[in-house]
PDB file of N, CA and C in Angstrom:
ATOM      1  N   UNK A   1       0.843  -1.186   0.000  1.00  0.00           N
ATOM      2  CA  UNK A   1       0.000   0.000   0.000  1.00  0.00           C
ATOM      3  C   UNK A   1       0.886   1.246   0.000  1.00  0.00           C
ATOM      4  N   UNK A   2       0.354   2.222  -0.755  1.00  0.00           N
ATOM      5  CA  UNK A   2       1.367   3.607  -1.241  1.00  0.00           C
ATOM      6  C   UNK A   2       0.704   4.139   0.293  1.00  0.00           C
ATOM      7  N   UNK A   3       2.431   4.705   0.647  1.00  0.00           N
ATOM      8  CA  UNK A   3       1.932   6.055   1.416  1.00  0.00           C
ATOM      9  C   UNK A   3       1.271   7.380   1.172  1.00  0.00           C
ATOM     10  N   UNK A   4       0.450   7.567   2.122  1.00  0.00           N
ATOM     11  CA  UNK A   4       0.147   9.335   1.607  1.00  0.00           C
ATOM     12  C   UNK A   4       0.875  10.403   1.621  1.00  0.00           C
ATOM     13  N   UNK A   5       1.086  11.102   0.455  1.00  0.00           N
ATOM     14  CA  UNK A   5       2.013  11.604   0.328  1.00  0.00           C
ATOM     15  C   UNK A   5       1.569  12.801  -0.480  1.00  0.00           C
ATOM     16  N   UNK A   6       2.035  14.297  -0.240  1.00  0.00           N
ATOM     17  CA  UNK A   6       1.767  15.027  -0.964  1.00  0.00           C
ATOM     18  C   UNK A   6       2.720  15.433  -1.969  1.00  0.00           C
ATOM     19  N   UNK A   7       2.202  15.691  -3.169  1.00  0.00           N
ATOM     20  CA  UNK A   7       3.793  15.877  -4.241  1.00  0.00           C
ATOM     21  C   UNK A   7       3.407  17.641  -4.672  1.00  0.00           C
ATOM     22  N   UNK A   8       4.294  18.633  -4.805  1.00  0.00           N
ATOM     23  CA  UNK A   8       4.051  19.850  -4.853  1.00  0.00           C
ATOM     24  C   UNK A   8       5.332  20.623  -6.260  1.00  0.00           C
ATOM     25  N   UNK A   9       4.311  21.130  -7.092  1.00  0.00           N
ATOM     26  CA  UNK A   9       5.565  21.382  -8.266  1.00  0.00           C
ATOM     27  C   UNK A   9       4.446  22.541  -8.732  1.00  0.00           C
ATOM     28  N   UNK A  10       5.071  23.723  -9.219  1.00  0.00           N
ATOM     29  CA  UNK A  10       4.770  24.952  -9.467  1.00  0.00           C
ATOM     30  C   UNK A  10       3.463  25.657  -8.346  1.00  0.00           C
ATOM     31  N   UNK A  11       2.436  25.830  -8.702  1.00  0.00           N
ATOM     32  CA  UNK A  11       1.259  26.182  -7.803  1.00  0.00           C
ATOM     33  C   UNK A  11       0.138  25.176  -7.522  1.00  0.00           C
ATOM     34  N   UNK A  12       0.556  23.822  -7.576  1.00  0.00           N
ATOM     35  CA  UNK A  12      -0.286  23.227  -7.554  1.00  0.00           C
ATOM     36  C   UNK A  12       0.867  21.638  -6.677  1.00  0.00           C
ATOM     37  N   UNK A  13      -0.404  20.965  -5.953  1.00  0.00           N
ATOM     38  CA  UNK A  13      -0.230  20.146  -4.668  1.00  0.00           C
ATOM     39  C   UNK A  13      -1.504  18.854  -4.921  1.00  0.00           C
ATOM     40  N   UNK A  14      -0.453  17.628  -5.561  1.00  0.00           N
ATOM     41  CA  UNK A  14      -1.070  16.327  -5.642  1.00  0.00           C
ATOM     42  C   UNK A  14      -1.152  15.607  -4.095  1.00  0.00           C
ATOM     43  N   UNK A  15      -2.331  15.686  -3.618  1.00  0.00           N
ATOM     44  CA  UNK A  15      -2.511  14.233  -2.544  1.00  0.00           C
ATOM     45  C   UNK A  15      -3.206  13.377  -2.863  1.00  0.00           C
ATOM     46  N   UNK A  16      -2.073  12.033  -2.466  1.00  0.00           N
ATOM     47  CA  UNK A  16      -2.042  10.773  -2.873  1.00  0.00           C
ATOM     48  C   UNK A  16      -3.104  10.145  -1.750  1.00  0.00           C
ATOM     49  N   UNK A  17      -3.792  10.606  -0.841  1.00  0.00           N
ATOM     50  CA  UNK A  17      -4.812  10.399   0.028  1.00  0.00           C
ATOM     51  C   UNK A  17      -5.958  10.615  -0.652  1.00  0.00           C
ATOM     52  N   UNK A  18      -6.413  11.595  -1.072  1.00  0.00           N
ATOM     53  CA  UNK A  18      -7.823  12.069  -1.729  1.00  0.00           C
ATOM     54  C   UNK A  18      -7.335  12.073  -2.965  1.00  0.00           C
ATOM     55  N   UNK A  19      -6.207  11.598  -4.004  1.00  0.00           N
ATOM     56  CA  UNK A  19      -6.383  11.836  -5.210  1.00  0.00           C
ATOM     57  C   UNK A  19      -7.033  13.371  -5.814  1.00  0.00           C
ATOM     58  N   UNK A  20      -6.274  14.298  -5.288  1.00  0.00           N
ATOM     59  CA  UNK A  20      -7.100  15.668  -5.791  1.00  0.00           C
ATOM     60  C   UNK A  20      -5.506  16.584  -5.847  1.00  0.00           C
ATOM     61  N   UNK A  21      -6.225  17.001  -7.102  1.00  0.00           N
ATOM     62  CA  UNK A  21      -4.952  17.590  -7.376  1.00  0.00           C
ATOM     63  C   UNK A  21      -5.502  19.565  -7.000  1.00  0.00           C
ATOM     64  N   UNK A  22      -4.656  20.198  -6.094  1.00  0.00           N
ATOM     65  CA  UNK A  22      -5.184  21.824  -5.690  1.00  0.00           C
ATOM     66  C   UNK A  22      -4.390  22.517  -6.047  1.00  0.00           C
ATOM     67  N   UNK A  23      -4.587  23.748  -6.687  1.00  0.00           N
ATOM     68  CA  UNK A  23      -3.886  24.708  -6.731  1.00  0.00           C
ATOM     69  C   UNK A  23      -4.100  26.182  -5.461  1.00  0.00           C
ATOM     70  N   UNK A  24      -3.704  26.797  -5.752  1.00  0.00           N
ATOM     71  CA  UNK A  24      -4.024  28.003  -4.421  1.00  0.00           C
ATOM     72  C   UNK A  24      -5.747  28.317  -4.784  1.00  0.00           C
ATOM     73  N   UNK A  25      -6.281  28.333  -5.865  1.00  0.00           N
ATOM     74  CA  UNK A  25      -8.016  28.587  -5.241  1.00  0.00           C
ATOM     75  C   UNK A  25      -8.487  27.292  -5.825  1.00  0.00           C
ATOM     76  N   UNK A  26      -8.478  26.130  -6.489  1.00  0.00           N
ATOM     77  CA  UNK A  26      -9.458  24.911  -6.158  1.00  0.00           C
ATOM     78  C   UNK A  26      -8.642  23.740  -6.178  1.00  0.00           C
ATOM     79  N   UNK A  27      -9.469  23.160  -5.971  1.00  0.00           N
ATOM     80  CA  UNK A  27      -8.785  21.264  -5.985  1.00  0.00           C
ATOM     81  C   UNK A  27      -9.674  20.722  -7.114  1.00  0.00           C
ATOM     82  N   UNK A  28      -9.287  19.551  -7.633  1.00  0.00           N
ATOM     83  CA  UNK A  28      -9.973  18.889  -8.845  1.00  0.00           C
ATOM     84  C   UNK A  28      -9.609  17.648  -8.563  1.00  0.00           C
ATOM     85  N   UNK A  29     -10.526  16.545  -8.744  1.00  0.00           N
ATOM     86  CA  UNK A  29     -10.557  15.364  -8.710  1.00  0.00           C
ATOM     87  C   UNK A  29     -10.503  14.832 -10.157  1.00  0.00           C
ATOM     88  N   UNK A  30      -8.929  14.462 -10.002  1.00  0.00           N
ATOM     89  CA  UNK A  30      -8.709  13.858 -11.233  1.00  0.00           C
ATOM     90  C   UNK A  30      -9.554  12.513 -11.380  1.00  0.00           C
ATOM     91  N   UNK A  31      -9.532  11.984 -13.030  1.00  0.00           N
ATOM     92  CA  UNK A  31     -10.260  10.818 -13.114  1.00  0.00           C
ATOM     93  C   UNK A  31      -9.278   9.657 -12.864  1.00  0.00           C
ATOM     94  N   UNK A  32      -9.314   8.228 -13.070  1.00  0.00           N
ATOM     95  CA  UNK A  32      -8.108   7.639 -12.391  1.00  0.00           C
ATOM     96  C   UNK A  32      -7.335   7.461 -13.299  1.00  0.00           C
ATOM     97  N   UNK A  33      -7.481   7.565 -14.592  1.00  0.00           N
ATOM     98  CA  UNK A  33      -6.246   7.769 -15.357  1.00  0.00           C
ATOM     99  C   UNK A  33      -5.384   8.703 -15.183  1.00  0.00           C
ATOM    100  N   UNK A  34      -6.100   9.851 -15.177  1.00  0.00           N
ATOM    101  CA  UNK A  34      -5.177  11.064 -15.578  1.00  0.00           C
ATOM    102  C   UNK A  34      -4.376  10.935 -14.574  1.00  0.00           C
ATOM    103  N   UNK A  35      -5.106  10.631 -13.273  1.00  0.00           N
ATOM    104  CA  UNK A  35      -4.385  10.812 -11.658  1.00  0.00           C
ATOM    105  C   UNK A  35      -2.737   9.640 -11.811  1.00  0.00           C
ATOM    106  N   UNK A  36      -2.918   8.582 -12.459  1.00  0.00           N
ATOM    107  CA  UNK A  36      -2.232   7.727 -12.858  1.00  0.00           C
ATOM    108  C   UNK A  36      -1.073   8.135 -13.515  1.00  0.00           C
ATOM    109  N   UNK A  37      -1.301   9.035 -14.111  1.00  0.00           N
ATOM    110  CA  UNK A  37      -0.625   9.208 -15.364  1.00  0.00           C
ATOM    111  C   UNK A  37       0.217  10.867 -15.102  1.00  0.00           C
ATOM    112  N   UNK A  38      -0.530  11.193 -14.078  1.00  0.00           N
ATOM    113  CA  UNK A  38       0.592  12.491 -13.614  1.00  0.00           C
ATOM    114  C   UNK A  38       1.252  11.733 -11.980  1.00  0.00           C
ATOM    115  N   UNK A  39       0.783  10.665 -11.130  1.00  0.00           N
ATOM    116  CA  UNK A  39       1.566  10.453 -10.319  1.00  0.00           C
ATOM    117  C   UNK A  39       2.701   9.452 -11.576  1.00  0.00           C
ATOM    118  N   UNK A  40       2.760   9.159 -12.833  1.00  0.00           N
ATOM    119  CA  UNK A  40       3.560   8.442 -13.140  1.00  0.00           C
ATOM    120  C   UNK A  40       4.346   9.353 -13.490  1.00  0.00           C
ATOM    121  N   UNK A  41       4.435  10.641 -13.957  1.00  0.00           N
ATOM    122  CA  UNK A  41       4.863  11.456 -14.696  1.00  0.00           C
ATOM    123  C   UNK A  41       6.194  12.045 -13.442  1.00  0.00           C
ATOM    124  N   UNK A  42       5.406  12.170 -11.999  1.00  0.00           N
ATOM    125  CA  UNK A  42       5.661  13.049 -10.644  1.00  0.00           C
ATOM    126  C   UNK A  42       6.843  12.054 -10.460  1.00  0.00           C
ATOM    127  N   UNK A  43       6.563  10.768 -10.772  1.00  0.00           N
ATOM    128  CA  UNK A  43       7.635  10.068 -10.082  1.00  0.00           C
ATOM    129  C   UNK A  43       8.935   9.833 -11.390  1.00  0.00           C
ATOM    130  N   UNK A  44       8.787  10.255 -12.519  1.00  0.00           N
ATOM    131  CA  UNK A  44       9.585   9.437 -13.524  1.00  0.00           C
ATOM    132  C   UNK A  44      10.244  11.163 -14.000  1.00  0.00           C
ATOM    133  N   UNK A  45       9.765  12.217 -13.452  1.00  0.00           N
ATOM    134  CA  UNK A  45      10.242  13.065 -14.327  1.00  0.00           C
ATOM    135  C   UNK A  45      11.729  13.604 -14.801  1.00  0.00           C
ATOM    136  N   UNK A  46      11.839  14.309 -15.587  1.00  0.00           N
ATOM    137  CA  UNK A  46      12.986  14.832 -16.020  1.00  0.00           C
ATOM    138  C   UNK A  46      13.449  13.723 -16.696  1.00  0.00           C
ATOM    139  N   UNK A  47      12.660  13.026 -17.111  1.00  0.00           N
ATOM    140  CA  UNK A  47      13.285  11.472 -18.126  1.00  0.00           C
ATOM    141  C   UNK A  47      12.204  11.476 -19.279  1.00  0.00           C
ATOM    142  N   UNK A  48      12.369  10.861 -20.357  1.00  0.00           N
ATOM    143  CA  UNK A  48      11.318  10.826 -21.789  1.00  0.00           C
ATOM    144  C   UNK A  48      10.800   9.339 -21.342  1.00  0.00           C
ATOM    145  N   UNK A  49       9.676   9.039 -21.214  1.00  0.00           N
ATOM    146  CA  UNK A  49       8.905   8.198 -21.406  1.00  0.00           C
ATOM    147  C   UNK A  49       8.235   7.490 -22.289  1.00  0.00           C
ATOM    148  N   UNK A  50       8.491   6.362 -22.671  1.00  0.00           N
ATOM    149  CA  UNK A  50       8.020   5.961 -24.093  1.00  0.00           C
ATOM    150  C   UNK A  50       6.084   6.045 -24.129  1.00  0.00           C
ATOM    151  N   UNK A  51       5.645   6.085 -24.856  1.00  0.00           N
ATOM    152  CA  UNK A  51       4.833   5.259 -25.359  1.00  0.00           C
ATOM    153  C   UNK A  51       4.178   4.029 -24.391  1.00  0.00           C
ATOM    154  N   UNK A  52       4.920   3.385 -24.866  1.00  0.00           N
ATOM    155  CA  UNK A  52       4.799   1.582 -24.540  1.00  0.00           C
ATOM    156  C   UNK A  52       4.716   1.839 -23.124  1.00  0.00           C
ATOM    157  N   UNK A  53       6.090   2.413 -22.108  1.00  0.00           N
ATOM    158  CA  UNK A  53       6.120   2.287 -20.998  1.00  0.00           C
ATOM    159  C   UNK A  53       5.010   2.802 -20.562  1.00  0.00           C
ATOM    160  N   UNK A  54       4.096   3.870 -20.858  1.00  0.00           N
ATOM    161  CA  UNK A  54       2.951   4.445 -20.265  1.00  0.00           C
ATOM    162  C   UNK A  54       1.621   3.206 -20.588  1.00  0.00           C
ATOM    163  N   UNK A  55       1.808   2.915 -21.243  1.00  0.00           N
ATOM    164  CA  UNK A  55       0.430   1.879 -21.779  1.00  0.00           C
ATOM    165  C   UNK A  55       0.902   0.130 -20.847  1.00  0.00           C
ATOM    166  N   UNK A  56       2.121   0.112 -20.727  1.00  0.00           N
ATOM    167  CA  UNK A  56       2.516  -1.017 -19.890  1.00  0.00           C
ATOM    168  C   UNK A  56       2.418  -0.259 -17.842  1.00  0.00           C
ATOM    169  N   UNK A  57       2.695   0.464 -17.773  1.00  0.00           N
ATOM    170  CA  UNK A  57       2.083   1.030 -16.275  1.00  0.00           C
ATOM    171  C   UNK A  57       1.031   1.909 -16.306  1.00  0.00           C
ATOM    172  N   UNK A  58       0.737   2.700 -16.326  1.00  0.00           N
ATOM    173  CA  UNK A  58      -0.529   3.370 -16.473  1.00  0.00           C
ATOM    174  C   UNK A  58      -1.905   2.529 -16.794  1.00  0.00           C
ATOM    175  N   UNK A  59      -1.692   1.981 -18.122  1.00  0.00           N
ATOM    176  CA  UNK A  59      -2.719   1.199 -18.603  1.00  0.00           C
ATOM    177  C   UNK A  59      -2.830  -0.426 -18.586  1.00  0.00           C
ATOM    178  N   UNK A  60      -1.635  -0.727 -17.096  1.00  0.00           N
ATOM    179  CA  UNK A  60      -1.699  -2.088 -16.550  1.00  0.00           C
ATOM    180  C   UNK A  60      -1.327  -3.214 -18.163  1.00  0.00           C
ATOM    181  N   UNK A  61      -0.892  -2.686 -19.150  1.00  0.00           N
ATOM    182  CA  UNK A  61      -0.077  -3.362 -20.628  1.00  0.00           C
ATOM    183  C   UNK A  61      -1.834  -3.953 -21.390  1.00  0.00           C
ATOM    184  N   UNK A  62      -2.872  -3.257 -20.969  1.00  0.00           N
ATOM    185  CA  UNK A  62      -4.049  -3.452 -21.954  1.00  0.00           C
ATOM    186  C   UNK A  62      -4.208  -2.769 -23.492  1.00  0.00           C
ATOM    187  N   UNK A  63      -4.471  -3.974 -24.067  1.00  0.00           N
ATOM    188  CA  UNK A  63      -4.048  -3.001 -25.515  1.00  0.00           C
ATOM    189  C   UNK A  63      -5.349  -1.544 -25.698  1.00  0.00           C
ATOM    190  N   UNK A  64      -4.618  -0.429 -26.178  1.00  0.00           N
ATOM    191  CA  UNK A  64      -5.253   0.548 -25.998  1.00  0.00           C
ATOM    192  C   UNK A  64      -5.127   1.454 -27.699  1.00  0.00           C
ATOM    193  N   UNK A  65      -5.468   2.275 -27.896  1.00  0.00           N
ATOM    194  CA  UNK A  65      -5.515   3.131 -29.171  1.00  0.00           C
ATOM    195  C   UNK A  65      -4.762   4.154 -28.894  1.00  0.00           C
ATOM    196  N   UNK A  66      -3.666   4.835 -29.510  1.00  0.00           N
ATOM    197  CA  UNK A  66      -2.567   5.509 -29.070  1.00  0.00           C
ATOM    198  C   UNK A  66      -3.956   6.964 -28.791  1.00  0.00           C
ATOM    199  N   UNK A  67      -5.038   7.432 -29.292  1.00  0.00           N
ATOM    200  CA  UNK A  67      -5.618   8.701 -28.652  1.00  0.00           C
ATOM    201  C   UNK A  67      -6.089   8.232 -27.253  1.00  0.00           C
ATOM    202  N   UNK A  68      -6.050   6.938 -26.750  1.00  0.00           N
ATOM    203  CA  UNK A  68      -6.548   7.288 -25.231  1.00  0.00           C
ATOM    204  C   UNK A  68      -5.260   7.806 -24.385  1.00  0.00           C
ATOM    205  N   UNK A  69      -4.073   7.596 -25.017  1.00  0.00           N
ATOM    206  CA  UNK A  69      -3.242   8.430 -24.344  1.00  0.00           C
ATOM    207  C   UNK A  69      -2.858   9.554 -24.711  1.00  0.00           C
ATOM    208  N   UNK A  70      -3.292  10.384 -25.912  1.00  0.00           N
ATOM    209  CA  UNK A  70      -3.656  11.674 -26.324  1.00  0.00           C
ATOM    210  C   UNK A  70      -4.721  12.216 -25.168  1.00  0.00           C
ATOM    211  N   UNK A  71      -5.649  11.695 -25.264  1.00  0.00           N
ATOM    212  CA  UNK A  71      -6.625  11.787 -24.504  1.00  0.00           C
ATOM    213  C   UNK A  71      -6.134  12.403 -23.280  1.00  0.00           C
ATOM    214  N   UNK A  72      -5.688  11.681 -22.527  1.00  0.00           N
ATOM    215  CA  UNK A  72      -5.351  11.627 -20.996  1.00  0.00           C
ATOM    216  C   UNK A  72      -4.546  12.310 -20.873  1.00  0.00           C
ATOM    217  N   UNK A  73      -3.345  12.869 -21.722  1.00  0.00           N
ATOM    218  CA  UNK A  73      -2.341  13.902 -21.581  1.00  0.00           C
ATOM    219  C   UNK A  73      -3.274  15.253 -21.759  1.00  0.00           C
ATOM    220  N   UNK A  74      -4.064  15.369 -22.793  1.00  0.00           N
ATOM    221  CA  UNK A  74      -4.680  16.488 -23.155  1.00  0.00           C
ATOM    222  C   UNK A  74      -5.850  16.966 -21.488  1.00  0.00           C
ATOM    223  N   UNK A  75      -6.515  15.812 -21.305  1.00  0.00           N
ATOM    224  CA  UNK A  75      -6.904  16.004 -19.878  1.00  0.00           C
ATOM    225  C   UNK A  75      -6.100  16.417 -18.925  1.00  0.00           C
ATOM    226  N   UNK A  76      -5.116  16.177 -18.927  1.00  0.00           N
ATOM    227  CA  UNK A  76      -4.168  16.471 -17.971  1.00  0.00           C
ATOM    228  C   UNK A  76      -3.370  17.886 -17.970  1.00  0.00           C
ATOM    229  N   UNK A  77      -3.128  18.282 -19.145  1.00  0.00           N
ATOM    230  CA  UNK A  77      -2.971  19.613 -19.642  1.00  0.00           C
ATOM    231  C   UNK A  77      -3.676  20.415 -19.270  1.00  0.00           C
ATOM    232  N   UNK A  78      -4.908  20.039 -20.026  1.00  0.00           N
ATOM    233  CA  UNK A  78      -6.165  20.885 -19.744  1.00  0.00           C
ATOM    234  C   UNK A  78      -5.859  21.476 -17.983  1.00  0.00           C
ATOM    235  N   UNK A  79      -5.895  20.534 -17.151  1.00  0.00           N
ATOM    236  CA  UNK A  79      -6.185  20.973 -15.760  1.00  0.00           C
ATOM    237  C   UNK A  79      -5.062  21.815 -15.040  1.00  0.00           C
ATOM    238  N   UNK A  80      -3.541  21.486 -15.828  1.00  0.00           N
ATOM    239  CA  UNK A  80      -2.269  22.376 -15.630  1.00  0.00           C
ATOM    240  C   UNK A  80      -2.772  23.358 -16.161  1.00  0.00           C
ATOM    241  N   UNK A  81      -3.215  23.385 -16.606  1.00  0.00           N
ATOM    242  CA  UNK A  81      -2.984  24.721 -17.766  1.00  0.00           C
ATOM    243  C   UNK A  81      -1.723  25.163 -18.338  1.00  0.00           C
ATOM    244  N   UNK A  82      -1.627  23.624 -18.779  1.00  0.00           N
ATOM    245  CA  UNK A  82      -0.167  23.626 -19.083  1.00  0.00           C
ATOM    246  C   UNK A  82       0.109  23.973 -21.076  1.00  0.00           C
ATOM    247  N   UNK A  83      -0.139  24.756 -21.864  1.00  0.00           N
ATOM    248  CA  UNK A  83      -0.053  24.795 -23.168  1.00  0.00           C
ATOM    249  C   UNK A  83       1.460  24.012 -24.013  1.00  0.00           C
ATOM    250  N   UNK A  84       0.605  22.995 -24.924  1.00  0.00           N
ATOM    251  CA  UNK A  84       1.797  22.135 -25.478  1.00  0.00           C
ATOM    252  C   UNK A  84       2.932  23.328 -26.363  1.00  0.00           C
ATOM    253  N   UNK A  85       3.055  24.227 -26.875  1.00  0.00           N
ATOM    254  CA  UNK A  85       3.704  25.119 -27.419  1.00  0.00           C
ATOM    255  C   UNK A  85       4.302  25.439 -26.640  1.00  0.00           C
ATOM    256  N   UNK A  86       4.071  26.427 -25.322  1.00  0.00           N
ATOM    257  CA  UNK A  86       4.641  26.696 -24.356  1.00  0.00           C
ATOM    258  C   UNK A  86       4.506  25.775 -23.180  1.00  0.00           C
ATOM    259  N   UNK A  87       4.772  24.597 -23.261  1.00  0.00           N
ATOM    260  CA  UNK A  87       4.700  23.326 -21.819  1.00  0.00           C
ATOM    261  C   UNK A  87       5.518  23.491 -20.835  1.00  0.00           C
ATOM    262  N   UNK A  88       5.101  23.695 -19.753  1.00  0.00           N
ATOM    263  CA  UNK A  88       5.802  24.205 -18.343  1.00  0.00           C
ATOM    264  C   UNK A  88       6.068  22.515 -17.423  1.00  0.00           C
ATOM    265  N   UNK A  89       5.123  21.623 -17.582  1.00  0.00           N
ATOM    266  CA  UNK A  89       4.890  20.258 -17.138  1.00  0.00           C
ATOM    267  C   UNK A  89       4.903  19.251 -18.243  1.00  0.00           C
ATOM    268  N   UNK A  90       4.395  19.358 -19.049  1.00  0.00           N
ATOM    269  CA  UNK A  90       4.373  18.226 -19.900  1.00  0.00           C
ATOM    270  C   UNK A  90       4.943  18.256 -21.591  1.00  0.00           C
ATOM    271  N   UNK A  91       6.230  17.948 -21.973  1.00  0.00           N
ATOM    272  CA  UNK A  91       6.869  17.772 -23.067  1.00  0.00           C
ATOM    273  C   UNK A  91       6.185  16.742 -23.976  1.00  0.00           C
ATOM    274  N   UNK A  92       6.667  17.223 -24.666  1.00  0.00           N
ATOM    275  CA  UNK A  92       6.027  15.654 -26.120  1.00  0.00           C
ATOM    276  C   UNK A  92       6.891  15.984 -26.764  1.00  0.00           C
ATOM    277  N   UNK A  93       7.923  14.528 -27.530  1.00  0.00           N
ATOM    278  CA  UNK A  93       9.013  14.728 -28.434  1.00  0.00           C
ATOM    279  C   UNK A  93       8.323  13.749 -29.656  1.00  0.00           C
TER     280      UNK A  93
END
């Protein structure tokens, strides 16, 4: 069992207790992907992540359609407000 743990990077504060990701005026309850997929991001960062490796942890290695992980990054963006042109959190090579 994961400890609770809070992870904190620019203005915003992931707890791994309530799964809610807050910035200084709200919190948002990620869905369990996305939540998945930025604690995978929180723990792996400053490294390029394949593809594969996200669909083999994130998506437990179920075969999937490369837009559900469009999908889930773009969700995940969305809630940074992180813009792929100017990306402060999330790169794509």
């Amino acid at each position: 069992m994961e400890q609770n743990i809070t992870y904190a990077f620019g203005p915003f504060r992931l707890d791994t207790a309530t799964q809610l990701l807050c910035n200084e005026k709200s919190c948002v309850n990620l869905t369990p992907k996305v939540y998945r997929l930025l604690l995978y991001f929180l723990h792996h960062s400053g490294r390029l992540i394949s593809h594969e490796e996200l669909f083999d942890t994130v998506w437990d290695g179920r075969i999937v359609d490369d837009s559900a992980l469009r999908l889930a990054v773009n969700s995940l963006r969305n809630v940074l407000r992180d813009e792929r042109k100017s990306s402060q959190y999330i790169s794509t090579v």
